[in-house]
Structures are given as C-alpha cells and as structure tokens.
N, C-alpha and C. Protein backbone atom coordinates (compact mmCIF):
# COMPACT_ATOMS: atom_id res chain seq x y z
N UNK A 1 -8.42 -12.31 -11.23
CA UNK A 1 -7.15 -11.75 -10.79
C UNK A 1 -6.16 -12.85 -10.46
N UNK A 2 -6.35 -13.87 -11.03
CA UNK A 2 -5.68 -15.03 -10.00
C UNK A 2 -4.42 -15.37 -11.21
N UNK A 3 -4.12 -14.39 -12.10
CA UNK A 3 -2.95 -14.15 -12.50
C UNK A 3 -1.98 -13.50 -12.09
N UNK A 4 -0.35 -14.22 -12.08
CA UNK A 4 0.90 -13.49 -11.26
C UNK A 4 0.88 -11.93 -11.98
N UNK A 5 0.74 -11.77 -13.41
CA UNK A 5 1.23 -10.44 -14.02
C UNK A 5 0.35 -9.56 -13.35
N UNK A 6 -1.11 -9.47 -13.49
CA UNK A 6 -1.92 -8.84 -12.58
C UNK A 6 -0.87 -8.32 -11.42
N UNK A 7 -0.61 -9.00 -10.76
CA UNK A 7 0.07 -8.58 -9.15
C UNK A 7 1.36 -8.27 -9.19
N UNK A 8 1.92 -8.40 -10.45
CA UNK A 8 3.22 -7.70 -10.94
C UNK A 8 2.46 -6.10 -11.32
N UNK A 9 1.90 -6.19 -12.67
CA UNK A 9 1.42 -4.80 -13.10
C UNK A 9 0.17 -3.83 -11.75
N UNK A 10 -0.24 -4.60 -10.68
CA UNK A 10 -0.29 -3.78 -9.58
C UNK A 10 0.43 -2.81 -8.45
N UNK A 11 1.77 -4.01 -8.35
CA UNK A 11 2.67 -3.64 -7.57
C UNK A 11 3.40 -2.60 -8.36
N UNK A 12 3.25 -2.36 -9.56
CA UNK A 12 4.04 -1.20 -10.21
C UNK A 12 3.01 -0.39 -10.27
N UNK A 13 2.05 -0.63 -10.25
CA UNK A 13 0.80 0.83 -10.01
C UNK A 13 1.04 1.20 -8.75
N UNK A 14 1.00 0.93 -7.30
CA UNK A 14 1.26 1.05 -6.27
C UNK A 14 2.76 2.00 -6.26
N UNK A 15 3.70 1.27 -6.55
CA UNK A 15 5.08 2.27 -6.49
C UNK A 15 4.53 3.46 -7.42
N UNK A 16 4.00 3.24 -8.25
CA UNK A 16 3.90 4.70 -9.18
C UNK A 16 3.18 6.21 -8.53
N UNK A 17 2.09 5.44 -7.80
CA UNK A 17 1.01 6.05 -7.43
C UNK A 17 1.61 6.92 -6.08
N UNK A 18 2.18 5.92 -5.52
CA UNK A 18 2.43 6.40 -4.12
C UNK A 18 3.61 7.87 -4.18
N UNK A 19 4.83 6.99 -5.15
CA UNK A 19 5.79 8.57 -5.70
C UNK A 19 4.88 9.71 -5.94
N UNK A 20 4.26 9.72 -6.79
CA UNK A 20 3.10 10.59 -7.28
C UNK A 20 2.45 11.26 -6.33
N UNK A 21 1.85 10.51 -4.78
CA UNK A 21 1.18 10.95 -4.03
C UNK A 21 2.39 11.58 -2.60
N UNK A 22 3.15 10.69 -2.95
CA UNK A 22 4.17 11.69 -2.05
C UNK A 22 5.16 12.87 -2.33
N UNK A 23 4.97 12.70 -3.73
CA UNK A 23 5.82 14.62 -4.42
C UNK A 23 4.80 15.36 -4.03
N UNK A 24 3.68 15.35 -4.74
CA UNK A 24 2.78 16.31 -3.90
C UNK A 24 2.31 16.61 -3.14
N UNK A 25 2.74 15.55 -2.05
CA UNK A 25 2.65 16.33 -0.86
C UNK A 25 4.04 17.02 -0.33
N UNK A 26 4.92 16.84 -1.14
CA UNK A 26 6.07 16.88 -0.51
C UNK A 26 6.06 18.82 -0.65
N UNK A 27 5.26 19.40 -1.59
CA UNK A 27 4.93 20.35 -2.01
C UNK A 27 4.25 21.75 -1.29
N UNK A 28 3.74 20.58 -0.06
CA UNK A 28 3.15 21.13 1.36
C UNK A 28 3.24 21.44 2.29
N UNK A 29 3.55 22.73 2.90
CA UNK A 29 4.18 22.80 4.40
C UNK A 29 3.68 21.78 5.09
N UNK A 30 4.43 21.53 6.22
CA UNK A 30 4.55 20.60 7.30
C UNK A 30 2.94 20.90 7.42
N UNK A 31 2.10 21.82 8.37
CA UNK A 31 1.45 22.19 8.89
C UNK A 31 -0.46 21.81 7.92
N UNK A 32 -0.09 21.99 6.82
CA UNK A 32 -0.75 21.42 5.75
C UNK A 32 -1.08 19.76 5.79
N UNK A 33 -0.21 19.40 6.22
CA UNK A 33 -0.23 17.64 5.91
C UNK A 33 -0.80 16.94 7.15
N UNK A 34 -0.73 17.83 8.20
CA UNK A 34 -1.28 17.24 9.64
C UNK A 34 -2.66 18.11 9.71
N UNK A 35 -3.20 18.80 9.52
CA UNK A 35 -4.42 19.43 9.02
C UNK A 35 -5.61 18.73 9.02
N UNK A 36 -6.34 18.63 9.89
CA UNK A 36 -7.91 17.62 10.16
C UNK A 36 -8.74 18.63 9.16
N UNK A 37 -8.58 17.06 8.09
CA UNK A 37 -9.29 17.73 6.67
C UNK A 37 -11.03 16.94 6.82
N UNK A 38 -11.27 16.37 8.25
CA UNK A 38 -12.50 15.58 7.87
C UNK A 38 -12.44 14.21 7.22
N UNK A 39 -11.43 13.54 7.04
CA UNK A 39 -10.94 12.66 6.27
C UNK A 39 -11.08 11.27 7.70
N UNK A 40 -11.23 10.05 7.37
CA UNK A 40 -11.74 9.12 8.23
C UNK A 40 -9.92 8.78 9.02
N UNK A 41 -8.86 9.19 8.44
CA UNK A 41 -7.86 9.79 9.18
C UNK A 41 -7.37 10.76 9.34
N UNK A 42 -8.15 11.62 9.30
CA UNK A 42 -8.26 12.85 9.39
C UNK A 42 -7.46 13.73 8.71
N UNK A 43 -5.88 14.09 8.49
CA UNK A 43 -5.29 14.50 7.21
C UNK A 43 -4.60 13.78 6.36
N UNK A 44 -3.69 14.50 5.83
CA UNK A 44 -3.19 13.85 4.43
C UNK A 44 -2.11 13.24 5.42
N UNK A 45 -1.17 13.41 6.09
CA UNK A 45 -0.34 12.51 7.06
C UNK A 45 -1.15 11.30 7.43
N UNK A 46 -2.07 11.49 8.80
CA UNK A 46 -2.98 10.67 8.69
C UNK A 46 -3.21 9.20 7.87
N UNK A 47 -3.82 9.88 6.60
CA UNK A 47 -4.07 9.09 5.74
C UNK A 47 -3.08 7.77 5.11
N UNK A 48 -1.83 8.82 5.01
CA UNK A 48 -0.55 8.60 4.27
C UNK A 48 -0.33 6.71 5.47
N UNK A 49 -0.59 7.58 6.53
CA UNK A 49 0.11 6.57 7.52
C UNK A 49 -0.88 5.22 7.45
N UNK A 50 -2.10 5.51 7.45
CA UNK A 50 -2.78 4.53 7.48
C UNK A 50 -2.43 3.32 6.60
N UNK A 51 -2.16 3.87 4.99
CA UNK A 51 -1.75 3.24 4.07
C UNK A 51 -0.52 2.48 4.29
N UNK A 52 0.86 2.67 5.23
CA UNK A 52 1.92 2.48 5.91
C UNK A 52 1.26 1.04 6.50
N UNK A 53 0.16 1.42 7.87
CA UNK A 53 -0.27 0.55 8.84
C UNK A 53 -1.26 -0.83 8.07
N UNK A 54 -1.74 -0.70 6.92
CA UNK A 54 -2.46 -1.56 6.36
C UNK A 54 -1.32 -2.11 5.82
N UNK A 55 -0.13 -1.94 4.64
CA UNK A 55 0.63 -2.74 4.04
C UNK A 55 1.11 -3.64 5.11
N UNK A 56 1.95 -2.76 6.23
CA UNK A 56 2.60 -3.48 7.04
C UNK A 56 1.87 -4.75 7.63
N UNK A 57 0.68 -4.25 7.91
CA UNK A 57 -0.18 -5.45 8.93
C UNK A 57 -0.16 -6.81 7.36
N UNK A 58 -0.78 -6.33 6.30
CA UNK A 58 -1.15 -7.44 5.64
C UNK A 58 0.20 -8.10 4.70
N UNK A 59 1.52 -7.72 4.22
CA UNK A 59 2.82 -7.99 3.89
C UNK A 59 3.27 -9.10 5.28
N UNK A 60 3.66 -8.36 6.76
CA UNK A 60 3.73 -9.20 7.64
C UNK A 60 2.73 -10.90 7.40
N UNK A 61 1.96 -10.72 7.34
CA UNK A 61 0.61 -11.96 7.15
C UNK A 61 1.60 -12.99 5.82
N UNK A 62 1.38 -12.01 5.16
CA UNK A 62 1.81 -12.83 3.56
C UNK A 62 3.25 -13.62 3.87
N UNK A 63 4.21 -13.48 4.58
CA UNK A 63 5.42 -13.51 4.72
C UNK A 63 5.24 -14.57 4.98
N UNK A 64 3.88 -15.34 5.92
CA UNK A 64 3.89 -16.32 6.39
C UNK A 64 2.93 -17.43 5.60
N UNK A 65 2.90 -17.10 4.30
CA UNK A 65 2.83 -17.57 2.81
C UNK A 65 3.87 -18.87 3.42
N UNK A 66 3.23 -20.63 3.00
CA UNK A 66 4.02 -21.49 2.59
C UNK A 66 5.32 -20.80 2.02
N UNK A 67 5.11 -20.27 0.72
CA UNK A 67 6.28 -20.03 -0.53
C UNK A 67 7.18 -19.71 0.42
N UNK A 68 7.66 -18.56 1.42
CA UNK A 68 8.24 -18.02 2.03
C UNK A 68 8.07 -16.78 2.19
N UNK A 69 8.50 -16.26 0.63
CA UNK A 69 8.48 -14.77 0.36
C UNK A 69 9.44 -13.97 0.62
N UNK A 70 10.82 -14.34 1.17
CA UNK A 70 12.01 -13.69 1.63
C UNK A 70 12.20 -12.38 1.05
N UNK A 71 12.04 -12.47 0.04
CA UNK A 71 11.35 -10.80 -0.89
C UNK A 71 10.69 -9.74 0.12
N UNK A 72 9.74 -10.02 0.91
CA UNK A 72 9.18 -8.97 2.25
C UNK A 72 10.44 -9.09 3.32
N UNK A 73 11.23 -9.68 3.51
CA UNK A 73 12.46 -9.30 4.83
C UNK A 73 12.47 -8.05 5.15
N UNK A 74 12.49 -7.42 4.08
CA UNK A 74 13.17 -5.92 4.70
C UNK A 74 11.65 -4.88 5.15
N UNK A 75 10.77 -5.28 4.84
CA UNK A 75 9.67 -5.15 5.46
C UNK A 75 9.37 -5.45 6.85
N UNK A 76 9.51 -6.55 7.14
CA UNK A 76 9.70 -7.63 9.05
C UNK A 76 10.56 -6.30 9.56
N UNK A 77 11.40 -5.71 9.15
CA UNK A 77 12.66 -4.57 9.69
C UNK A 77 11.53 -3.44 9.55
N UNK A 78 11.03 -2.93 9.52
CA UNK A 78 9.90 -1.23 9.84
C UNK A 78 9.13 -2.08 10.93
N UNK A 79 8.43 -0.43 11.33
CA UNK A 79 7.49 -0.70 12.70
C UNK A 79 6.34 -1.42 12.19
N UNK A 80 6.48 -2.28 13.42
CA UNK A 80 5.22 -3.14 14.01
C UNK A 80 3.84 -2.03 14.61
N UNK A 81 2.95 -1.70 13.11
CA UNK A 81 1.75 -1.25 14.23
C UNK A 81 0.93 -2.18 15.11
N UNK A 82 0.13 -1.28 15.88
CA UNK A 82 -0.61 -1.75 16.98
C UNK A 82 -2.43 -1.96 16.31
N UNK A 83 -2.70 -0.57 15.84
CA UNK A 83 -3.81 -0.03 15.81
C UNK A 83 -3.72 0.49 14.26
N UNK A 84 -4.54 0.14 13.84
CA UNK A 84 -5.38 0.79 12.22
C UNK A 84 -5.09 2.31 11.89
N UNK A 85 -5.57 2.70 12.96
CA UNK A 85 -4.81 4.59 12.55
C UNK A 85 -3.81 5.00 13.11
N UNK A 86 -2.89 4.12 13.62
CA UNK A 86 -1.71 4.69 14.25
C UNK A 86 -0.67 5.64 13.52
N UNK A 87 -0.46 6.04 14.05
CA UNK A 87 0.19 6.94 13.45
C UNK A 87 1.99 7.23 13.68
N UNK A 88 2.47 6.01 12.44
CA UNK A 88 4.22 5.61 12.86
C UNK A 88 5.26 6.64 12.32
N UNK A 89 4.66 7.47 11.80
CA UNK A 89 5.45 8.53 11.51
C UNK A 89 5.08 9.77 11.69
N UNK A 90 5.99 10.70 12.55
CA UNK A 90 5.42 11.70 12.27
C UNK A 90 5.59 13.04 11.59
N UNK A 91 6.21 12.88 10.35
CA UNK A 91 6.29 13.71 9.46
C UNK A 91 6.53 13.01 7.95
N UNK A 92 6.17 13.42 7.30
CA UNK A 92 6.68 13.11 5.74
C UNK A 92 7.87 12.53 5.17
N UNK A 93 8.96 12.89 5.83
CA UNK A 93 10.22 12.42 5.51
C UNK A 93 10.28 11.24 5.67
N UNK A 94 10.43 11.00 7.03
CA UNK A 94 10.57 9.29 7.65
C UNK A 94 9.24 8.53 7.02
N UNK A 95 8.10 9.26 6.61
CA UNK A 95 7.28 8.11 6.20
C UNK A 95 7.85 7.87 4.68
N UNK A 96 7.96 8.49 3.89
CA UNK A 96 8.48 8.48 2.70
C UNK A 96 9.68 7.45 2.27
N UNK A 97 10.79 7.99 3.58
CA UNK A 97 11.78 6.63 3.15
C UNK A 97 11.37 5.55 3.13
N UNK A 98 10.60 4.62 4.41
CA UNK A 98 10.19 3.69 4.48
C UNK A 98 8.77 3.10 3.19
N UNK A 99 8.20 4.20 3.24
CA UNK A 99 7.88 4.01 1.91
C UNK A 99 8.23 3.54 0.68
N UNK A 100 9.34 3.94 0.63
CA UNK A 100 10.05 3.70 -0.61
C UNK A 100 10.59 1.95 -0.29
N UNK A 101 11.15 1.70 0.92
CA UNK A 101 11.66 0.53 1.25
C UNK A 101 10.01 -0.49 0.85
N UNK A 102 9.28 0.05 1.20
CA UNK A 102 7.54 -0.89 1.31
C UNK A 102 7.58 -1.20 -0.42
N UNK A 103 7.80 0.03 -1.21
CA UNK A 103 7.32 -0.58 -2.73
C UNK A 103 8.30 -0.99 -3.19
N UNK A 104 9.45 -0.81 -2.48
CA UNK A 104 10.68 -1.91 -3.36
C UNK A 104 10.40 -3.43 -3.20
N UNK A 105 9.90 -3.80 -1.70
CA UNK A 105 9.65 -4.62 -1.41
C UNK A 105 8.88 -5.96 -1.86
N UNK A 106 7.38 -4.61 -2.20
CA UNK A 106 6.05 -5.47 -2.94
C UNK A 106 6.81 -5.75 -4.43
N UNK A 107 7.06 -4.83 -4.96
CA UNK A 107 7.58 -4.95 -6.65
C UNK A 107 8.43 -6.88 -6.29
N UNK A 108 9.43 -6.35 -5.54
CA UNK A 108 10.31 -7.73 -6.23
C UNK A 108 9.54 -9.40 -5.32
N UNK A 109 8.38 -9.12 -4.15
CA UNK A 109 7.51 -10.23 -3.90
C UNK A 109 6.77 -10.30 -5.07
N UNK A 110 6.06 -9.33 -5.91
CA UNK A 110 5.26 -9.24 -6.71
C UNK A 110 5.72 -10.66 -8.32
N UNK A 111 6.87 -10.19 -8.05
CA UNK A 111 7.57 -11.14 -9.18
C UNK A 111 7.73 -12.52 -8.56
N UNK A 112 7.79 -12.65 -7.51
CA UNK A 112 7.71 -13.91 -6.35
C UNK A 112 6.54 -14.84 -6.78
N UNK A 113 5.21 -14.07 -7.08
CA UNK A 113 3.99 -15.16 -6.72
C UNK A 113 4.00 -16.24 -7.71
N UNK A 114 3.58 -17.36 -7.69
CA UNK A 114 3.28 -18.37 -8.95
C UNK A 114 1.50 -18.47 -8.33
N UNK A 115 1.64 -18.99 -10.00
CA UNK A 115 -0.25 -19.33 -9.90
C UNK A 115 -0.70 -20.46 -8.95
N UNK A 116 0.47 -21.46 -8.38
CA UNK A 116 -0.25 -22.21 -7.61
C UNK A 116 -0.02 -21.72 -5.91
N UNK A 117 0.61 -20.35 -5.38
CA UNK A 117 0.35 -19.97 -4.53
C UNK A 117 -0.89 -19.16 -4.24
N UNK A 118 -1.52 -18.91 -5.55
CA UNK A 118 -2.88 -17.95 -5.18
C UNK A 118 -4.10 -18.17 -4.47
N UNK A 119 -3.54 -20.48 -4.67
CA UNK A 119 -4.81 -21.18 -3.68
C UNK A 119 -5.03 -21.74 -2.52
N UNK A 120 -3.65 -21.24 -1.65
CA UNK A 120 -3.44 -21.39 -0.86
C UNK A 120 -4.63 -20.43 0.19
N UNK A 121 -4.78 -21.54 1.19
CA UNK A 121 -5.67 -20.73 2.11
C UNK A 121 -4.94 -20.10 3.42
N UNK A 122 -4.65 -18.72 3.79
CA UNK A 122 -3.52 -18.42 4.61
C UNK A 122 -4.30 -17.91 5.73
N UNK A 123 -4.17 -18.24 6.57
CA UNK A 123 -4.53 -18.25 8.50
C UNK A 123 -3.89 -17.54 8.99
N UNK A 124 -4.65 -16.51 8.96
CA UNK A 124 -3.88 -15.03 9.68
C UNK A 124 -5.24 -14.39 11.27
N UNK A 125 -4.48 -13.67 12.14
CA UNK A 125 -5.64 -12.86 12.73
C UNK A 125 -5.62 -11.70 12.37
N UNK A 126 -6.94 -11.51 12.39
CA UNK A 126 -7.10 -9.90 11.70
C UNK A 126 -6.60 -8.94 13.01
N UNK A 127 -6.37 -7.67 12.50
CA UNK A 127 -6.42 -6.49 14.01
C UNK A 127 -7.26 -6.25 14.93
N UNK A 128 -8.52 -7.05 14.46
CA UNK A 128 -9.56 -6.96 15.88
C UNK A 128 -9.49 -8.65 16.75
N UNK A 129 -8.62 -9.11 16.11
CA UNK A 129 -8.02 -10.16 17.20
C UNK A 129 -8.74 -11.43 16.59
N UNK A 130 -9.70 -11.18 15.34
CA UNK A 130 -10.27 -12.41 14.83
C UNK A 130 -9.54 -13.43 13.89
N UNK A 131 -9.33 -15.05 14.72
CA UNK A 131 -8.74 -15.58 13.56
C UNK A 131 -9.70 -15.87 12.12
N UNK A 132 -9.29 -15.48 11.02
CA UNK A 132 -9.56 -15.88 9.93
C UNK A 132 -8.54 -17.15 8.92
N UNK A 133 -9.23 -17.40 8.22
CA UNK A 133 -8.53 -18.08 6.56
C UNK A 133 -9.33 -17.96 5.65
N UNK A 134 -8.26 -17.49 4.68
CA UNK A 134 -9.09 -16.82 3.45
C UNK A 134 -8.17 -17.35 1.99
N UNK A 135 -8.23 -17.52 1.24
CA UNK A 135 -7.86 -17.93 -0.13
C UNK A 135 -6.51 -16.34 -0.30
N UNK A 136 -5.43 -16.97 -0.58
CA UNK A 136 -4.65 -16.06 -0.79
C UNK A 136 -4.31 -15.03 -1.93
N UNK A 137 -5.19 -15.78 -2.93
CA UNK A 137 -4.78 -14.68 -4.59
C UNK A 137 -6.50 -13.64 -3.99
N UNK A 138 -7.50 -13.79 -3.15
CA UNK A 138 -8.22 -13.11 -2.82
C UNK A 138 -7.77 -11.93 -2.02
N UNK A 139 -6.55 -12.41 -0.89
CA UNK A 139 -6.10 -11.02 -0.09
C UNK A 139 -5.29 -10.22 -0.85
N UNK A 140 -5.03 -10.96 -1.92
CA UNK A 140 -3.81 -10.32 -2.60
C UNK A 140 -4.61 -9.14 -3.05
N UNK A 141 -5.73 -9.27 -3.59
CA UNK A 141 -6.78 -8.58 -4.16
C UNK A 141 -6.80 -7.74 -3.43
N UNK A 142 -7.99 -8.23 -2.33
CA UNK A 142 -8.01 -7.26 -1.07
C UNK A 142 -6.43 -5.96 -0.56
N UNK A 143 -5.44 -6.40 -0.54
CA UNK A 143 -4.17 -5.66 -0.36
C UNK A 143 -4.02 -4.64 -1.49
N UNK A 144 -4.36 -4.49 -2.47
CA UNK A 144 -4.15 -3.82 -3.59
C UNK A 144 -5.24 -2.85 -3.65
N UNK A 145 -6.63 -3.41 -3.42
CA UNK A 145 -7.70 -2.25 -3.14
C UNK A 145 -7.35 -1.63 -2.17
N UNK A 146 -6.78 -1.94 -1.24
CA UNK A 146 -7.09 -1.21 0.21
C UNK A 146 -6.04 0.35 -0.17
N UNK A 147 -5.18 -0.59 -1.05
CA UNK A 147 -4.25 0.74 -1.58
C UNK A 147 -4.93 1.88 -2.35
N UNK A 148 -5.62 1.48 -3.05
CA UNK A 148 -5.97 1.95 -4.32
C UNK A 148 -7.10 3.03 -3.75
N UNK A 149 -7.86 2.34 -2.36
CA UNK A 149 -9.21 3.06 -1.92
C UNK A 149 -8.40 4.21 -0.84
N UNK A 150 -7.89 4.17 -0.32
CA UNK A 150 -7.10 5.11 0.67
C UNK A 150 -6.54 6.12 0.02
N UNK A 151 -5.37 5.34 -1.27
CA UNK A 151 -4.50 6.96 -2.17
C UNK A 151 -5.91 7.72 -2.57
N UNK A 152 -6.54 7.15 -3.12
CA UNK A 152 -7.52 8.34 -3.64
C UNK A 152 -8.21 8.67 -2.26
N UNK A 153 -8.91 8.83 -1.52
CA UNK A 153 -8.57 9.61 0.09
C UNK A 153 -7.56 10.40 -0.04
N UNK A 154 -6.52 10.02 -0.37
CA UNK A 154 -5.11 11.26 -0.02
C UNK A 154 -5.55 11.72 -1.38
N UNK A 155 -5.99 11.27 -2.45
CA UNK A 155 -5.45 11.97 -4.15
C UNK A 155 -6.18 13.57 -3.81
N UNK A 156 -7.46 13.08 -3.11
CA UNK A 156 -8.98 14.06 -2.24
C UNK A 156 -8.16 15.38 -2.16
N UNK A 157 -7.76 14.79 -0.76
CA UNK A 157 -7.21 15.47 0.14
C UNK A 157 -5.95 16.93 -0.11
N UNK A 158 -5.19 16.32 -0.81
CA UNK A 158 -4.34 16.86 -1.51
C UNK A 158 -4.86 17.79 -2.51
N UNK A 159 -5.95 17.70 -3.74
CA UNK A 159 -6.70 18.27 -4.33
C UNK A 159 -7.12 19.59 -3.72
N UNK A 160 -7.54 19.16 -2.63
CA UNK A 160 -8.31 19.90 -1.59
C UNK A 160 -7.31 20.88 -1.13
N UNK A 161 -6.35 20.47 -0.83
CA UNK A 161 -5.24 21.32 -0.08
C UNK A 161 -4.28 22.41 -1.56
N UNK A 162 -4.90 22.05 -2.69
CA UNK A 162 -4.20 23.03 -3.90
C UNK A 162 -3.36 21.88 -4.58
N UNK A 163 -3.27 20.56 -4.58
CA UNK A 163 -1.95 19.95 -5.03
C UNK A 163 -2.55 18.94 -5.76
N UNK A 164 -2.43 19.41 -7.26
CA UNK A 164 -2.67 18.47 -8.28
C UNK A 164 -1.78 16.78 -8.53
N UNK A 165 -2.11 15.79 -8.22
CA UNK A 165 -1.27 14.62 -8.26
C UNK A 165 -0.93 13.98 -9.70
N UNK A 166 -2.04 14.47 -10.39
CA UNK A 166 -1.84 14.16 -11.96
C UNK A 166 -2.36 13.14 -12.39
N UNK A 167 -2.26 12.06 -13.65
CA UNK A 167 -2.90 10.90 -14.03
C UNK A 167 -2.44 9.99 -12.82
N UNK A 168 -4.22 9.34 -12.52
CA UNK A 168 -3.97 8.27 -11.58
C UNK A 168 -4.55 7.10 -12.48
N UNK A 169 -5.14 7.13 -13.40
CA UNK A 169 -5.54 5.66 -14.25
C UNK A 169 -4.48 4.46 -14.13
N UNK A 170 -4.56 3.53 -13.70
CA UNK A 170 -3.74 2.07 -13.97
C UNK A 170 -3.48 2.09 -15.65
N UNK A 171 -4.38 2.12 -16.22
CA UNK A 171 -4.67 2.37 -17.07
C UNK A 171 -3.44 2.89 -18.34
N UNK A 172 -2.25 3.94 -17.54
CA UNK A 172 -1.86 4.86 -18.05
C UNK A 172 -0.44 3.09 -18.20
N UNK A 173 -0.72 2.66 -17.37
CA UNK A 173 1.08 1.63 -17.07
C UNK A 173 0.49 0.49 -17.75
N UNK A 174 -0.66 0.18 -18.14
CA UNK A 174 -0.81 -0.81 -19.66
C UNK A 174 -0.10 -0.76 -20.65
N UNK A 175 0.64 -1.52 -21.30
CA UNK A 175 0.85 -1.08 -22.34
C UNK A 175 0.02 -1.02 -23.36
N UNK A 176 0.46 -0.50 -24.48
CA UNK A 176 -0.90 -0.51 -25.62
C UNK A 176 -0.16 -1.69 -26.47
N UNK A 177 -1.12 -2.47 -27.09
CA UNK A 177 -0.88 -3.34 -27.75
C UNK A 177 -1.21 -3.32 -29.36
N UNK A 178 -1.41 -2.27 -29.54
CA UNK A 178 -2.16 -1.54 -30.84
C UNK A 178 -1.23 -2.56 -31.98
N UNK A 179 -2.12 -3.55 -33.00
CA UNK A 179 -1.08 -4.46 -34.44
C UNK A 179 -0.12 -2.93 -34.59
C-alpha cells in the first residue's frame, strides 16, 4: 500500500461509500437511526458517529505529519472527541454536513501524500493515553480499514432496518483497463 494512488483511490472509496451510507439512512425516520440494534455502537447513529470519532482522532494525528498537511485545516475546525463512542452528533443532519466537510478534506490530503512521507515514523498518543510511533503509510492503512470495517457495521445495520445501500465493492471505482 505504500503507494500515493492507493490513498488517492481510497479516499474516493471513502467519500463514495459514506454518500451511499448516508442517503440511506437519510431514508429513515429519526427514531430508526437511534435504535439499539445490538451493534458494538449500538445503532446506525451510533455507529455513523463512531466513524466521525475515529477519522477525527486519527486526521488530527496526521496533521502533525512533518509534510504539514494544511489540506486537514478544516478538519482541526469540527469537534474534538473525548471518548471512542462518543456521540458528537445528535441527529443525521449535523453529522452529515460535517461529514461531507471530513471527505472533502481526506480527498484533497489524499492528493497531498508523496511516497517519501509514507516512512515517516509519526508519534502520536493513542485514546487510551498510550504513547505510540508507528510507520505512517501503515496508519494510513490502518485509517482506511477502520473505515471500511465500521461502514459495513452500518451497511448491517441499515440492511437490517429495510435500507438497501447498494454496490459497496472498491472494486466498482477501478477503472477497467481492458486493451
């Protein structure tokens, strides 16, 4: 993965996915989306937010990337979580806008990275207060699963609740290269 396009053609899976996962919910009464579905954040809000509280915590981190990254600024501007399942929004709307501000964000950092920032080792503390350093084209990794493992949690969830999200393959934003 320790290629920039990789983390370009991610960050456009991420914006894709997330539109995708937020029309259909958008599809859902209020009452539906806060709904303790059994889910390790219990509903599709929940969930939604968690995904919110992980970018934010690990974007914040990256910002403090040597490169700079001035590309995340408008990210540093949304809430500062505290806690892993907090919960910074509480309805769909307001998470959604900021949402939208989060994948504008990653897309144009995404075009930011060069291959010799991926070996940088970046010294962050985690949320349980542990300092770490870890190789940076690795969190980058890590940041993209964490996405990828949570929407499908919500893709679940939503399923569950009647609301088809449609093709989720990466797969689909390859292009084909067919001679």
């Amino acid at each position: 993965m320790a290629d920039p396009r990789h983390i370009v053609l991610l960050a456009q899976y991420n914006a894709w996915m997330n539109a995708k996962v937020l029309e259909a919910a958008a599809r859902l009464p209020a009452e539906a989306l806060t709904t303790d579905r059994g889910a390790f954040f219990h509903s599709i809000l929940g969930t939604l937010n968690h995904l919110m509280v992980g970018d934010l915590l690990w974007l914040r981190r990256f910002r403090t990337h040597p490169a700079g990254y001035t590309t995340l600024d408008p990210v540093m501007d949304l809430p500062v979580p505290t806690r892993l399942n907090e919960d910074l929004y509480p309805d769909l709307a307001s998470l959604a806008a900021d949402r939208q501000t989060m994948d504008a964000a990653i897309s144009r950092w995404a075009a930011c990275v060069r291959p010799c920032d991926l070996n940088h080792v970046l010294a962050y503390t985690s949320s349980a207060g542990k300092t770490c350093a870890r190789r940076f084209g690795d969190l980058i990794v890590h940041f993209f699963n964490h996405q990828t493992h949570h929407r499908g949690q919500a893709t679940t969830l939503l399923t569950q609740a009647g609301q088809d999200v449609g093709v989720t393959d990466l797969v689909a934003l390859i292009p084909d290269e067919t001679p």
